[in-house]
PDB file of N, CA and C in Angstrom:
ATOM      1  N   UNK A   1     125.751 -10.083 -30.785  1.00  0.00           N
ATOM      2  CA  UNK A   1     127.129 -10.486 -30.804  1.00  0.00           C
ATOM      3  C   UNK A   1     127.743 -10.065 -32.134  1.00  0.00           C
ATOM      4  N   UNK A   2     128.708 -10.005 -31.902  1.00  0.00           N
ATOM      5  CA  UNK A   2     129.759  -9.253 -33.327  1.00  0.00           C
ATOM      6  C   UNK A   2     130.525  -9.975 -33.508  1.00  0.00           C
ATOM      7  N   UNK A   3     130.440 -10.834 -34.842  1.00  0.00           N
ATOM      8  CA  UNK A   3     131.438 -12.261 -35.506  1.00  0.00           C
ATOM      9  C   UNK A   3     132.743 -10.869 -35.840  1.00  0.00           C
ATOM     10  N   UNK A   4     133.748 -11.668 -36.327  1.00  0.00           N
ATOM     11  CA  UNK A   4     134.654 -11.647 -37.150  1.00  0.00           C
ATOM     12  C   UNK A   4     134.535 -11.640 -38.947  1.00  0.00           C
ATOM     13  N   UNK A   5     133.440 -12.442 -38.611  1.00  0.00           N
ATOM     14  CA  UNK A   5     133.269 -12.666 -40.135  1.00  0.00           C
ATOM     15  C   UNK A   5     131.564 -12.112 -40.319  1.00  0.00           C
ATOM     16  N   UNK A   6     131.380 -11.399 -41.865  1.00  0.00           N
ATOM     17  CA  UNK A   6     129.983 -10.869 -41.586  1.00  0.00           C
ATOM     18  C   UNK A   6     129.054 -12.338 -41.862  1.00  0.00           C
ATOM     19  N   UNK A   7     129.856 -13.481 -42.957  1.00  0.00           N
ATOM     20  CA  UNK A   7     128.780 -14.851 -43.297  1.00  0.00           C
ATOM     21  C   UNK A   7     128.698 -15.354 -42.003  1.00  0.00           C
ATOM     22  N   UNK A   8     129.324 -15.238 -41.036  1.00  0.00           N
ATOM     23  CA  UNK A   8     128.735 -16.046 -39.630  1.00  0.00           C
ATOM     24  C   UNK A   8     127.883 -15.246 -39.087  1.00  0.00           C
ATOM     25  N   UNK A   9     126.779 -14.322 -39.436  1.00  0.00           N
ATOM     26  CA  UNK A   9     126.097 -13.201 -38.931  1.00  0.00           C
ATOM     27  C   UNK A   9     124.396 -14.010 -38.566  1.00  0.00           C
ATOM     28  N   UNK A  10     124.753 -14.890 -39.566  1.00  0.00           N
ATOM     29  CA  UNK A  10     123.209 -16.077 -39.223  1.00  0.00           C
ATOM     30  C   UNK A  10     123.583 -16.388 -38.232  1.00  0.00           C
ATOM     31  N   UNK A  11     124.755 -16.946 -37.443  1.00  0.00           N
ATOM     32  CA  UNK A  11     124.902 -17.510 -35.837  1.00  0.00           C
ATOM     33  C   UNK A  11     124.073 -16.418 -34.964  1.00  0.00           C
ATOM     34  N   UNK A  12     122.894 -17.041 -34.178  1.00  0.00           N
ATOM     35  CA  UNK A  12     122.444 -15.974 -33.411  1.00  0.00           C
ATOM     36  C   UNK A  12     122.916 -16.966 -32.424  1.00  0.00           C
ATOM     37  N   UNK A  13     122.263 -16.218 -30.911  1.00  0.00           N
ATOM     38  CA  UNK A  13     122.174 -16.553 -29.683  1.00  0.00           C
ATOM     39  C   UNK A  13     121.020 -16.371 -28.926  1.00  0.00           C
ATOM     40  N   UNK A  14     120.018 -16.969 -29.255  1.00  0.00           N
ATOM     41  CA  UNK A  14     118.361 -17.240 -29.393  1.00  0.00           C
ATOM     42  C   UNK A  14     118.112 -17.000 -27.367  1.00  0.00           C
ATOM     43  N   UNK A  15     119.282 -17.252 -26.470  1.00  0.00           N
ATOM     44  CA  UNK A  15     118.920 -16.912 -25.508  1.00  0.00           C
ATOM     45  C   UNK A  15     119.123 -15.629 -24.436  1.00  0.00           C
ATOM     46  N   UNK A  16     120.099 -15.210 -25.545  1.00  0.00           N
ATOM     47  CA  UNK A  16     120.564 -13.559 -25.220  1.00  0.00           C
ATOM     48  C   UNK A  16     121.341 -13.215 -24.489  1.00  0.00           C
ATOM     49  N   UNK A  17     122.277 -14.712 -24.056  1.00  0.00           N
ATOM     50  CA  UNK A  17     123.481 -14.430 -23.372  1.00  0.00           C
ATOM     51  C   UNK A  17     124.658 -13.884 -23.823  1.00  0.00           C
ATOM     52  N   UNK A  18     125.125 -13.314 -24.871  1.00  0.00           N
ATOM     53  CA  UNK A  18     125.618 -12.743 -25.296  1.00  0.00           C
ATOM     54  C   UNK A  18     125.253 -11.309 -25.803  1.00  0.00           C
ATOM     55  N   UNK A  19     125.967 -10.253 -24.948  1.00  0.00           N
ATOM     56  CA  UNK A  19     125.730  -8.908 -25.893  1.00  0.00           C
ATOM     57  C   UNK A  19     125.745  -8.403 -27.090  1.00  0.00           C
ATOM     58  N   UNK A  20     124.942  -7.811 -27.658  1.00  0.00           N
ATOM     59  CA  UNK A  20     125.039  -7.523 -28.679  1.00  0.00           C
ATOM     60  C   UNK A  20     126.222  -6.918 -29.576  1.00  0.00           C
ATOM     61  N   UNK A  21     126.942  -5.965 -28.473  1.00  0.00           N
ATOM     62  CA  UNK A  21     128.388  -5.327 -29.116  1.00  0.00           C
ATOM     63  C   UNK A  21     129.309  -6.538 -28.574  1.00  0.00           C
ATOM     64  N   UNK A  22     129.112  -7.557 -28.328  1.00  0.00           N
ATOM     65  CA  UNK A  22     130.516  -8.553 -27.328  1.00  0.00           C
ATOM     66  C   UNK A  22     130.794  -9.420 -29.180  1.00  0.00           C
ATOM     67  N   UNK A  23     132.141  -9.310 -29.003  1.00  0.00           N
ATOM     68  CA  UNK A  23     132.499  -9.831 -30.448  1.00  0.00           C
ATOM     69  C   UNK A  23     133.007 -11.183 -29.736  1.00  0.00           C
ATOM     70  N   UNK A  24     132.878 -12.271 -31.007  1.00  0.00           N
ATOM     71  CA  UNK A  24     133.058 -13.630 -30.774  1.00  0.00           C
ATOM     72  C   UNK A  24     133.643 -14.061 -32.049  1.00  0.00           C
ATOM     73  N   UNK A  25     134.862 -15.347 -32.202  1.00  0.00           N
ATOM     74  CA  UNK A  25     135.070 -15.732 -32.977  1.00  0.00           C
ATOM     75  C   UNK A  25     134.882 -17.232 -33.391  1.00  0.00           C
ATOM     76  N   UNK A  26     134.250 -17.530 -34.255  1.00  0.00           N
ATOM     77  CA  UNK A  26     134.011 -19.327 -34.739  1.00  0.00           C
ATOM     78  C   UNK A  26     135.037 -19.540 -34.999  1.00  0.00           C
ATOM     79  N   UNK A  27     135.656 -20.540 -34.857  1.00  0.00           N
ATOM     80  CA  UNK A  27     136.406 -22.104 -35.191  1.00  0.00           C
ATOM     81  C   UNK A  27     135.488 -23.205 -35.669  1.00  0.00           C
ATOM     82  N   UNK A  28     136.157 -23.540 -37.323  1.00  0.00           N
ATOM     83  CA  UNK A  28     135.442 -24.606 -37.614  1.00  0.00           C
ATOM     84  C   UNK A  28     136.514 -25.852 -37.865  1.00  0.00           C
ATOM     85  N   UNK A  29     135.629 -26.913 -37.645  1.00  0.00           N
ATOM     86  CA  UNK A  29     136.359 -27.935 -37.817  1.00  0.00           C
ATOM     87  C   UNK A  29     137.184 -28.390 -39.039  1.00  0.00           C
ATOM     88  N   UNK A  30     136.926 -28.006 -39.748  1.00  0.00           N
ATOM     89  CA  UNK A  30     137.278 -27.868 -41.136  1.00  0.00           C
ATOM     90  C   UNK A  30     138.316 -27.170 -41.247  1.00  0.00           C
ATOM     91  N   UNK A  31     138.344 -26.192 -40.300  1.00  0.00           N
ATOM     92  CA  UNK A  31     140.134 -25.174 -40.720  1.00  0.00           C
ATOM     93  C   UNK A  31     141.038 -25.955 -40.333  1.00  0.00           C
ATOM     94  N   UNK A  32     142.067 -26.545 -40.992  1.00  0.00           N
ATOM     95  CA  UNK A  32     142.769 -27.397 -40.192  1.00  0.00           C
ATOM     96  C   UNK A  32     143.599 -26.531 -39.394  1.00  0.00           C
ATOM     97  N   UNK A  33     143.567 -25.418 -39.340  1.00  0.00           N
ATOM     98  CA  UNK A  33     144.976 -25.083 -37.784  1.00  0.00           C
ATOM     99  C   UNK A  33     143.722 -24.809 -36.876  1.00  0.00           C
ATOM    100  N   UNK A  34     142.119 -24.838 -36.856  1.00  0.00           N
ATOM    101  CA  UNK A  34     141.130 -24.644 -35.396  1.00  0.00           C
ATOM    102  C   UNK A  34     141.442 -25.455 -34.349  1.00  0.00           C
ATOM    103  N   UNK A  35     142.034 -27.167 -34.605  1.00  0.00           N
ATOM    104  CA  UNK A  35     142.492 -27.688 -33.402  1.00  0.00           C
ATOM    105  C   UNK A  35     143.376 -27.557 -32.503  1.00  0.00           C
ATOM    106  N   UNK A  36     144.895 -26.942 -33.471  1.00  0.00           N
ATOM    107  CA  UNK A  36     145.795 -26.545 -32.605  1.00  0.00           C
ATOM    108  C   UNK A  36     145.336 -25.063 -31.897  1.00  0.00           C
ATOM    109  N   UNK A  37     144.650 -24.025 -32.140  1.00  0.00           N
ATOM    110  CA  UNK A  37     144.188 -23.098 -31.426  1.00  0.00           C
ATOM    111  C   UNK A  37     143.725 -23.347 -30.307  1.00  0.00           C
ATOM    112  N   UNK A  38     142.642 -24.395 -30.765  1.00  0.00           N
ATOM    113  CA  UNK A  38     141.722 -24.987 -29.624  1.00  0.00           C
ATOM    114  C   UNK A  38     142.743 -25.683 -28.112  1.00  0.00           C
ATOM    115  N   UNK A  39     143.491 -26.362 -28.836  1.00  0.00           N
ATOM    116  CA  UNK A  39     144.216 -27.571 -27.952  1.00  0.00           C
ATOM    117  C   UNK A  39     145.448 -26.496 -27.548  1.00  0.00           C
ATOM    118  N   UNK A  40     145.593 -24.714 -27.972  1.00  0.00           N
ATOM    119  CA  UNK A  40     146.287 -24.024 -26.740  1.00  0.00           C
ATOM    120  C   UNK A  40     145.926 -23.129 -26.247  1.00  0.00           C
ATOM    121  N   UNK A  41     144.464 -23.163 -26.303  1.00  0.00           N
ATOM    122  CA  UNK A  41     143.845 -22.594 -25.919  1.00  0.00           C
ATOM    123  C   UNK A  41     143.593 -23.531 -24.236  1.00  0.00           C
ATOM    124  N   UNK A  42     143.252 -24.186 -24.473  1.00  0.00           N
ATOM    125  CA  UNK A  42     143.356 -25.786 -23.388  1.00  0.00           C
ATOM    126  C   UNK A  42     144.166 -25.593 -22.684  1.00  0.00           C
ATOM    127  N   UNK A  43     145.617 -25.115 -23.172  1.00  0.00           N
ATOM    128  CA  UNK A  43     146.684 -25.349 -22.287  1.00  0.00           C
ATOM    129  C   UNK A  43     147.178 -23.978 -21.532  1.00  0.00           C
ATOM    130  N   UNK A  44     146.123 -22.892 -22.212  1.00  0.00           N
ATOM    131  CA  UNK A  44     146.268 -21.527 -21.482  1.00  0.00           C
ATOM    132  C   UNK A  44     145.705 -21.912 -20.330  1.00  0.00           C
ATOM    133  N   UNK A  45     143.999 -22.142 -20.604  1.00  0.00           N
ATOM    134  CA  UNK A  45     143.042 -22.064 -19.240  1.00  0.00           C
ATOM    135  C   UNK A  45     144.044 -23.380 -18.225  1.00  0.00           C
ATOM    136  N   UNK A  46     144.776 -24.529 -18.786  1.00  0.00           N
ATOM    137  CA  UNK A  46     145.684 -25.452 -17.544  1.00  0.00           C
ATOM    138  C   UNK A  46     146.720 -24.532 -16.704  1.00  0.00           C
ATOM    139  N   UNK A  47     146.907 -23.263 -17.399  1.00  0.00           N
ATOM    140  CA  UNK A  47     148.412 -22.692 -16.335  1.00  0.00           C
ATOM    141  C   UNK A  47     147.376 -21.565 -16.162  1.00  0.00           C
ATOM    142  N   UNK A  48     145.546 -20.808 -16.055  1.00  0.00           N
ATOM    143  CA  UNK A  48     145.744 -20.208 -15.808  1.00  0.00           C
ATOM    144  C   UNK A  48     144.814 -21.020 -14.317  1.00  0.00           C
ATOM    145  N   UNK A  49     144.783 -21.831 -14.321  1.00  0.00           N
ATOM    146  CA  UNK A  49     143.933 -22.705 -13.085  1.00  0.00           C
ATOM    147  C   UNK A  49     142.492 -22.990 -13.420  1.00  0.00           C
ATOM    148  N   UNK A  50     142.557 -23.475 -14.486  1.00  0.00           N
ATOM    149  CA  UNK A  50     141.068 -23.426 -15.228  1.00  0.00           C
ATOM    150  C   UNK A  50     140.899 -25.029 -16.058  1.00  0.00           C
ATOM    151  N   UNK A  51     140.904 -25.968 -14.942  1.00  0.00           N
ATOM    152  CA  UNK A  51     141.111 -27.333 -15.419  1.00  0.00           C
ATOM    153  C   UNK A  51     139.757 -27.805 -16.215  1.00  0.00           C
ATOM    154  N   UNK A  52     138.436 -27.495 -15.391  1.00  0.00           N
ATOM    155  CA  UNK A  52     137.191 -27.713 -16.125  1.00  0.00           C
ATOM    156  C   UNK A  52     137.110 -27.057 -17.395  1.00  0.00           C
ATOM    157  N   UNK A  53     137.411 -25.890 -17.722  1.00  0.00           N
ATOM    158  CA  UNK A  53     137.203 -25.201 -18.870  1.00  0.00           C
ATOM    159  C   UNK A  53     138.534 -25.900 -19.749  1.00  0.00           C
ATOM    160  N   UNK A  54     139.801 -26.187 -19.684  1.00  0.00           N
ATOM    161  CA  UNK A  54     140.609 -27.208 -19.830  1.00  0.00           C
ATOM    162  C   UNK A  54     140.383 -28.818 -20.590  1.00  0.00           C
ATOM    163  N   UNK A  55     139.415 -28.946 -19.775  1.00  0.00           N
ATOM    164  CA  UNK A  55     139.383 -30.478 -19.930  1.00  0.00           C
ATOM    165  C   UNK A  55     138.200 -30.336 -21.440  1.00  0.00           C
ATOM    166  N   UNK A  56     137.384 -29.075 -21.238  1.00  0.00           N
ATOM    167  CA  UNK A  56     136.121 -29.021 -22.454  1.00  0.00           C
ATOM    168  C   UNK A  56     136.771 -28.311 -23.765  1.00  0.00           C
ATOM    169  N   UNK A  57     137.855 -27.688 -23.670  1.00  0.00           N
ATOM    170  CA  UNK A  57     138.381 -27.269 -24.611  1.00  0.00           C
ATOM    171  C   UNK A  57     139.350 -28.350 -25.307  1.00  0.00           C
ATOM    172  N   UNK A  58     140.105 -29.197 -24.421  1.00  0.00           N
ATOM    173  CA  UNK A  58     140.729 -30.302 -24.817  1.00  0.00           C
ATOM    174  C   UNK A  58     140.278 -31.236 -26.141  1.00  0.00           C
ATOM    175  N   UNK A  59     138.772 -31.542 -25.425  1.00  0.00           N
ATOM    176  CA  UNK A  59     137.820 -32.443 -25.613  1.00  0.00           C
ATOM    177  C   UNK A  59     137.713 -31.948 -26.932  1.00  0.00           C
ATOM    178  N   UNK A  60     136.711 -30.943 -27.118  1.00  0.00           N
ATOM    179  CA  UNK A  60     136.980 -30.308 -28.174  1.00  0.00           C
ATOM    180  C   UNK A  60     138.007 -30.346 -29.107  1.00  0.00           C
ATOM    181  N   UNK A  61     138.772 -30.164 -29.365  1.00  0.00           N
ATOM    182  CA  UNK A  61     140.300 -29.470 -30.093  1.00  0.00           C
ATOM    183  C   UNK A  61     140.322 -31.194 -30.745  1.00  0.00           C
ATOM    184  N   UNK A  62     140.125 -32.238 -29.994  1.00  0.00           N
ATOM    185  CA  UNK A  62     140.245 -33.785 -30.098  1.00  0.00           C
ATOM    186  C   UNK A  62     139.062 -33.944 -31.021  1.00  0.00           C
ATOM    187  N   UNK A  63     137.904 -33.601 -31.144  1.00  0.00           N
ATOM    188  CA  UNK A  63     136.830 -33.918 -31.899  1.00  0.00           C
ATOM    189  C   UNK A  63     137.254 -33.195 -33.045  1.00  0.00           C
ATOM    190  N   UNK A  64     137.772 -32.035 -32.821  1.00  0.00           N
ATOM    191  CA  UNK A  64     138.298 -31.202 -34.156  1.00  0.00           C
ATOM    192  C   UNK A  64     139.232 -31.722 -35.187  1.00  0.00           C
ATOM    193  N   UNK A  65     139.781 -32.047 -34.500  1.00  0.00           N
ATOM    194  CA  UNK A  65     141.051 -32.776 -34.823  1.00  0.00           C
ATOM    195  C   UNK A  65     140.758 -34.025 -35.920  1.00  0.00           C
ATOM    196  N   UNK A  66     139.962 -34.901 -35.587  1.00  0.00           N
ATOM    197  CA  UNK A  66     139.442 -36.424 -36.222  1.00  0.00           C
ATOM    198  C   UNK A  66     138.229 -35.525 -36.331  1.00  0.00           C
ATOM    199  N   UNK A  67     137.799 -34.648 -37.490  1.00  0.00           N
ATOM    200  CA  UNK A  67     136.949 -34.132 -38.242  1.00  0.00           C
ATOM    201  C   UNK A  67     137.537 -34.628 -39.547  1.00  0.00           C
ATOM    202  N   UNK A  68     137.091 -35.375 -40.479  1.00  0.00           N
ATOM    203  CA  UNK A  68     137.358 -35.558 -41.694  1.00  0.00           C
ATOM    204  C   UNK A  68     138.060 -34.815 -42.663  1.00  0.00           C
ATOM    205  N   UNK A  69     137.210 -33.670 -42.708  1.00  0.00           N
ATOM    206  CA  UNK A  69     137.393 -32.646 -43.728  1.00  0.00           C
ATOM    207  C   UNK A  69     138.108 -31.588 -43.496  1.00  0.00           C
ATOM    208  N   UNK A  70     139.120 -31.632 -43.993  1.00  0.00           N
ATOM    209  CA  UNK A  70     140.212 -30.356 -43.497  1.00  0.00           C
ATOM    210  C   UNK A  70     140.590 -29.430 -44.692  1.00  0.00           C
ATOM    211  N   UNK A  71     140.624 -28.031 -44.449  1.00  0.00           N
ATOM    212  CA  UNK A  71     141.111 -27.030 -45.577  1.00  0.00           C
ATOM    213  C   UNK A  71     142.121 -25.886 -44.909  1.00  0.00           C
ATOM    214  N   UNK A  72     142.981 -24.916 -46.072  1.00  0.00           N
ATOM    215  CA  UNK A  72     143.023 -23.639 -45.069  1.00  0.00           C
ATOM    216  C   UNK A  72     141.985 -22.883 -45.019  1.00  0.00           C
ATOM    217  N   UNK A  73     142.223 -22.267 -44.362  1.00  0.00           N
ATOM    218  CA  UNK A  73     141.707 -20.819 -43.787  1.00  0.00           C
ATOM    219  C   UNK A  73     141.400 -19.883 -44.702  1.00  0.00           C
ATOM    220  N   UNK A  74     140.031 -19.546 -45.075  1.00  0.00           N
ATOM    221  CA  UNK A  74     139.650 -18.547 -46.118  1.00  0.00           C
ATOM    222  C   UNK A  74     138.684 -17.451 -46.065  1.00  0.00           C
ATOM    223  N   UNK A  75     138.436 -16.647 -46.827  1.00  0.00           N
ATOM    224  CA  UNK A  75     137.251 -16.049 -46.335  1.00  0.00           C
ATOM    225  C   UNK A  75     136.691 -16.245 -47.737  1.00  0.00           C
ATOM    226  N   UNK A  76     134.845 -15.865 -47.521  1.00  0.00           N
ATOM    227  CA  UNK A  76     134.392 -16.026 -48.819  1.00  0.00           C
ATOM    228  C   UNK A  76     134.745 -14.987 -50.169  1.00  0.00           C
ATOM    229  N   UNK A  77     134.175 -15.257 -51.225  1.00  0.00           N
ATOM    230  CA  UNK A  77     134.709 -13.924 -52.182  1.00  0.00           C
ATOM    231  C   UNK A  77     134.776 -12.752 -51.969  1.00  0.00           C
ATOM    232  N   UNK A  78     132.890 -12.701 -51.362  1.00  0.00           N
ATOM    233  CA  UNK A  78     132.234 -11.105 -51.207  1.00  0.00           C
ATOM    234  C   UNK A  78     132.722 -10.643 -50.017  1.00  0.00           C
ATOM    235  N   UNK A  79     133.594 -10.779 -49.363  1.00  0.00           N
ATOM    236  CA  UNK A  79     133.722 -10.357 -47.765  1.00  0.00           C
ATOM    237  C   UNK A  79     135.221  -9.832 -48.079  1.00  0.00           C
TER     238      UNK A  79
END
């Protein structure tokens, strides 16, 4: 899998469902704008008929949300 970022390069996928060239991006709880992404991201999959994937992204975006620790958005020095 191919992050966005090269420090998320330790994230593997130990069961190999993900391709190796398929790029993916983390959201951490800590960014404070990851919930609102999350929570319209939620409201894409609701208009595109995608209520289960909906309801887990919701869920999500809500745990994100009441995460303590909030910052902006950065990247590290070396990157």
């Amino acid at each position: 899998m191919i992050h966005a970022r090269e420090d998320y390069n330790r994230i593997q996928d130990p069961a190999g469902k993900i391709p190796a060239d398929e790029p993916v991006f983390l959201l951490r709880a800590q960014d404070q704008l990851a919930c609102m992404a999350v929570a319209y991201y939620a409201s894409l999959c609701e208009q595109a008929q995608s209520p289960a994937i909906a309801a887990k992204a919701r869920g999500h975006a809500d745990l994100m949300a009441a995460w303590p620790k909030k910052k902006l958005p950065d990247l590290p020095e070396n990157l």
